[in-house]
Protein backbone atom coordinates (compact mmCIF):
# COMPACT_ATOMS: atom_id res chain seq x y z
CA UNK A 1 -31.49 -35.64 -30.83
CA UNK A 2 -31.27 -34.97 -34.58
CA UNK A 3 -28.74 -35.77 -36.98
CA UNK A 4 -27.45 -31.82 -37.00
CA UNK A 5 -27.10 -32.06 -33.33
CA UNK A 6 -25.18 -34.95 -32.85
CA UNK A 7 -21.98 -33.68 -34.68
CA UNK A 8 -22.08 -29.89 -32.31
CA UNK A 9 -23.01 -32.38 -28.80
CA UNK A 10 -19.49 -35.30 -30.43
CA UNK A 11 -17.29 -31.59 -30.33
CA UNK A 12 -18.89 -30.19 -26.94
CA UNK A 13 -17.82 -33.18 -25.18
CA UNK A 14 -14.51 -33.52 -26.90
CA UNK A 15 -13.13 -30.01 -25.98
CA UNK A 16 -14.27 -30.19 -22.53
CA UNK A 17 -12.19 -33.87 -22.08
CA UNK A 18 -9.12 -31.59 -23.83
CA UNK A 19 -9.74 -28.85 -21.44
CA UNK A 20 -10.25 -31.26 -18.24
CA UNK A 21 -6.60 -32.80 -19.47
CA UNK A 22 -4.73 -29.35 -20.43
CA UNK A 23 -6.04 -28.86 -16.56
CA UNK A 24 -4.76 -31.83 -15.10
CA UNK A 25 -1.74 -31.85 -16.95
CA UNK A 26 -0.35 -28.24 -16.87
CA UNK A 27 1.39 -28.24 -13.65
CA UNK A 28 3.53 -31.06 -15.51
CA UNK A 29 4.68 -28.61 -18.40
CA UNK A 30 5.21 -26.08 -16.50
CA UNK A 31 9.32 -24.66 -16.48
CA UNK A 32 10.91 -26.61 -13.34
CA UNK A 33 13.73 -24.04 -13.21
CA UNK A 34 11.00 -21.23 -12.48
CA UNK A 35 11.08 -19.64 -9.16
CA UNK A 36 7.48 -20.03 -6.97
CA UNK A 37 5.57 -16.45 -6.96
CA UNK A 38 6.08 -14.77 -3.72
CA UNK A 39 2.91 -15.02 -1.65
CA UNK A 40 1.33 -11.40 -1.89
CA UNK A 41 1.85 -9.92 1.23
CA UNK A 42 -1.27 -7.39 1.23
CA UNK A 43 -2.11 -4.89 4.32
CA UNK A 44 -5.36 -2.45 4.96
CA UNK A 45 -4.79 0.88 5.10
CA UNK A 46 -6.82 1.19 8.33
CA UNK A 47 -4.01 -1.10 9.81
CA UNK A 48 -1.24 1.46 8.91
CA UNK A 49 0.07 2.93 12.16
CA UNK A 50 2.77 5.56 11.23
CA UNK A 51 5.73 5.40 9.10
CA UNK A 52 9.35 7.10 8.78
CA UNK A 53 11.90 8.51 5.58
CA UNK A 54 15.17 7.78 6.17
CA UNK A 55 15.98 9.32 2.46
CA UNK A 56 14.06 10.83 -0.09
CA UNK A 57 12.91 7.46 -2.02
CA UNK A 58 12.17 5.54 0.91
CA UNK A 59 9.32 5.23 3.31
CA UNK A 60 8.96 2.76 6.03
CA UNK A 61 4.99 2.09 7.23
CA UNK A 62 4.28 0.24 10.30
CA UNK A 63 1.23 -1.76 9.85
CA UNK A 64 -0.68 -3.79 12.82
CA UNK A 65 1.84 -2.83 15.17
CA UNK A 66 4.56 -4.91 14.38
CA UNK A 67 5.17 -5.29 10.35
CA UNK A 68 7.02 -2.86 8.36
CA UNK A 69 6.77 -2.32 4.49
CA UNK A 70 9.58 -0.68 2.56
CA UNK A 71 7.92 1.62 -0.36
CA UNK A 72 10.45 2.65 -2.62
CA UNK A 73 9.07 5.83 -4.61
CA UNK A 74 9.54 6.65 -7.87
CA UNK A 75 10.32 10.22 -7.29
CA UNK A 76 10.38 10.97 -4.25
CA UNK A 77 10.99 14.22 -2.36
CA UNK A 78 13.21 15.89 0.00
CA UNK A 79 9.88 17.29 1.68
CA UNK A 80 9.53 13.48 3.26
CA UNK A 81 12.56 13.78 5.38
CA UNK A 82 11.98 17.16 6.80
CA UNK A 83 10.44 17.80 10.43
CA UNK A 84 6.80 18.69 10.79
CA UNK A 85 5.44 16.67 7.43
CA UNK A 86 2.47 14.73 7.57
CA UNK A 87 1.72 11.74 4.97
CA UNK A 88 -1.90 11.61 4.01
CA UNK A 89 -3.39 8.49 1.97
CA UNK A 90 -6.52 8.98 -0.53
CA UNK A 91 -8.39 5.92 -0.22
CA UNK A 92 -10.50 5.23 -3.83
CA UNK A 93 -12.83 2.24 -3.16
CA UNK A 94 -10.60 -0.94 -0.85
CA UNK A 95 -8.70 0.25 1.38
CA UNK A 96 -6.20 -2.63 0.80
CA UNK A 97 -2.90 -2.29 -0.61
CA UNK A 98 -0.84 -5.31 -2.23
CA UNK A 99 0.66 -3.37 -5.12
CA UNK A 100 2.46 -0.26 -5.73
CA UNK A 101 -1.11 1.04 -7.78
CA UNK A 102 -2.96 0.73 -4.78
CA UNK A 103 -1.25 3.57 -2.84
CA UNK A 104 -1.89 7.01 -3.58
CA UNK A 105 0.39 9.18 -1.40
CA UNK A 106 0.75 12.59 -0.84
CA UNK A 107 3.09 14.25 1.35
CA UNK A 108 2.03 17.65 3.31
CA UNK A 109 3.69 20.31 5.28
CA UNK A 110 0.16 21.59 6.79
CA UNK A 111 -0.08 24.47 3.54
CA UNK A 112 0.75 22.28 0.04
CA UNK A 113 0.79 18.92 -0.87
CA UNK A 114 2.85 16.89 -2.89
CA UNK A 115 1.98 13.39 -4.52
CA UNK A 116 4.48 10.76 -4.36
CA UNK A 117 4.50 7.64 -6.25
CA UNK A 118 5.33 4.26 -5.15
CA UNK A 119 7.35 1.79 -7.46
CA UNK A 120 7.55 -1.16 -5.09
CA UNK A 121 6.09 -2.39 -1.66
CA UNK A 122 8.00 -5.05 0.03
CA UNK A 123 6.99 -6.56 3.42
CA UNK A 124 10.43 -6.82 5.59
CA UNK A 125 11.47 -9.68 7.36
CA UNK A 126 11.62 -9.51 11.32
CA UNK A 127 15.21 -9.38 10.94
CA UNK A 128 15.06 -6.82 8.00
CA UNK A 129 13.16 -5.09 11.00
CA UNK A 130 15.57 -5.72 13.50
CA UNK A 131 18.39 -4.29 10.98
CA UNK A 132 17.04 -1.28 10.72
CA UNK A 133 18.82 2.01 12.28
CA UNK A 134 16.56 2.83 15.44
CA UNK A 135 16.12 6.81 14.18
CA UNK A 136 14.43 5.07 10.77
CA UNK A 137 12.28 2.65 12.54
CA UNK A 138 8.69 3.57 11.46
């Protein structure tokens, strides 16, 4: 090692020791009053087994044959609630969902198609589940 190299190698292994402490030390500093992060509940489209509207803005998909996931839409439509529609996913890439981006919806009566947007996917509890209305069950 030269003199000019000795100075950059002195800094190298000084931020590393900072970054190896901000690491170490972080969890300490972080707010105790904040609330843990939900786990993300995530499910693969090819485990979606049907689904029900009990209103316009609401959908209800059963997925692996015994969880149910509330999607509130954006806008939804009164199309959803009447007999005869079908709900068709387009699947871009992953089929796995675990935010609202991640579905792309459209709802059909067999002739047109309408895309519906989903605001927020929330896995329900077995008692949510259980709470449910049996004629909105998915």
């Amino acid at each position: 090692m030269n003199a000019t190299t000795q100075p950059r190698f002195g800094l190298l292994r000084a931020g590393l020791l900072t970054m190896a402490l901000l690491a170490v030390s972080a969890p300490a500093l972080a707010d105790p009053t904040a609330k843990p992060r939900p786990a993300r509940s995530c499910f693969a489209l090819s485990d979606w087994d049907g689904w029900s509207a009990p209103n316009k803005d609401t959908l209800y998909m059963k997925v692996r044959h015994r969880d149910v996931y509330r999607v509130d839409l954006a806008h939804g439509t009164n199309q959803l609630t009447s007999p005869g529609v079908h709900l068709v996913s387009v699947v871009r890439g992953s089929d796995q969902v675990c935010r609202p981006i991640d579905l792309d919806l459209r709802v059909s009566d067999g002739f047109m198609t309408m895309p519906i947007m989903a605001k927020a996917i929330t896995r329900l509890t077995p008692e949510e589940i259980a709470a449910l209305p049996k004629k909105d069950r998915p």
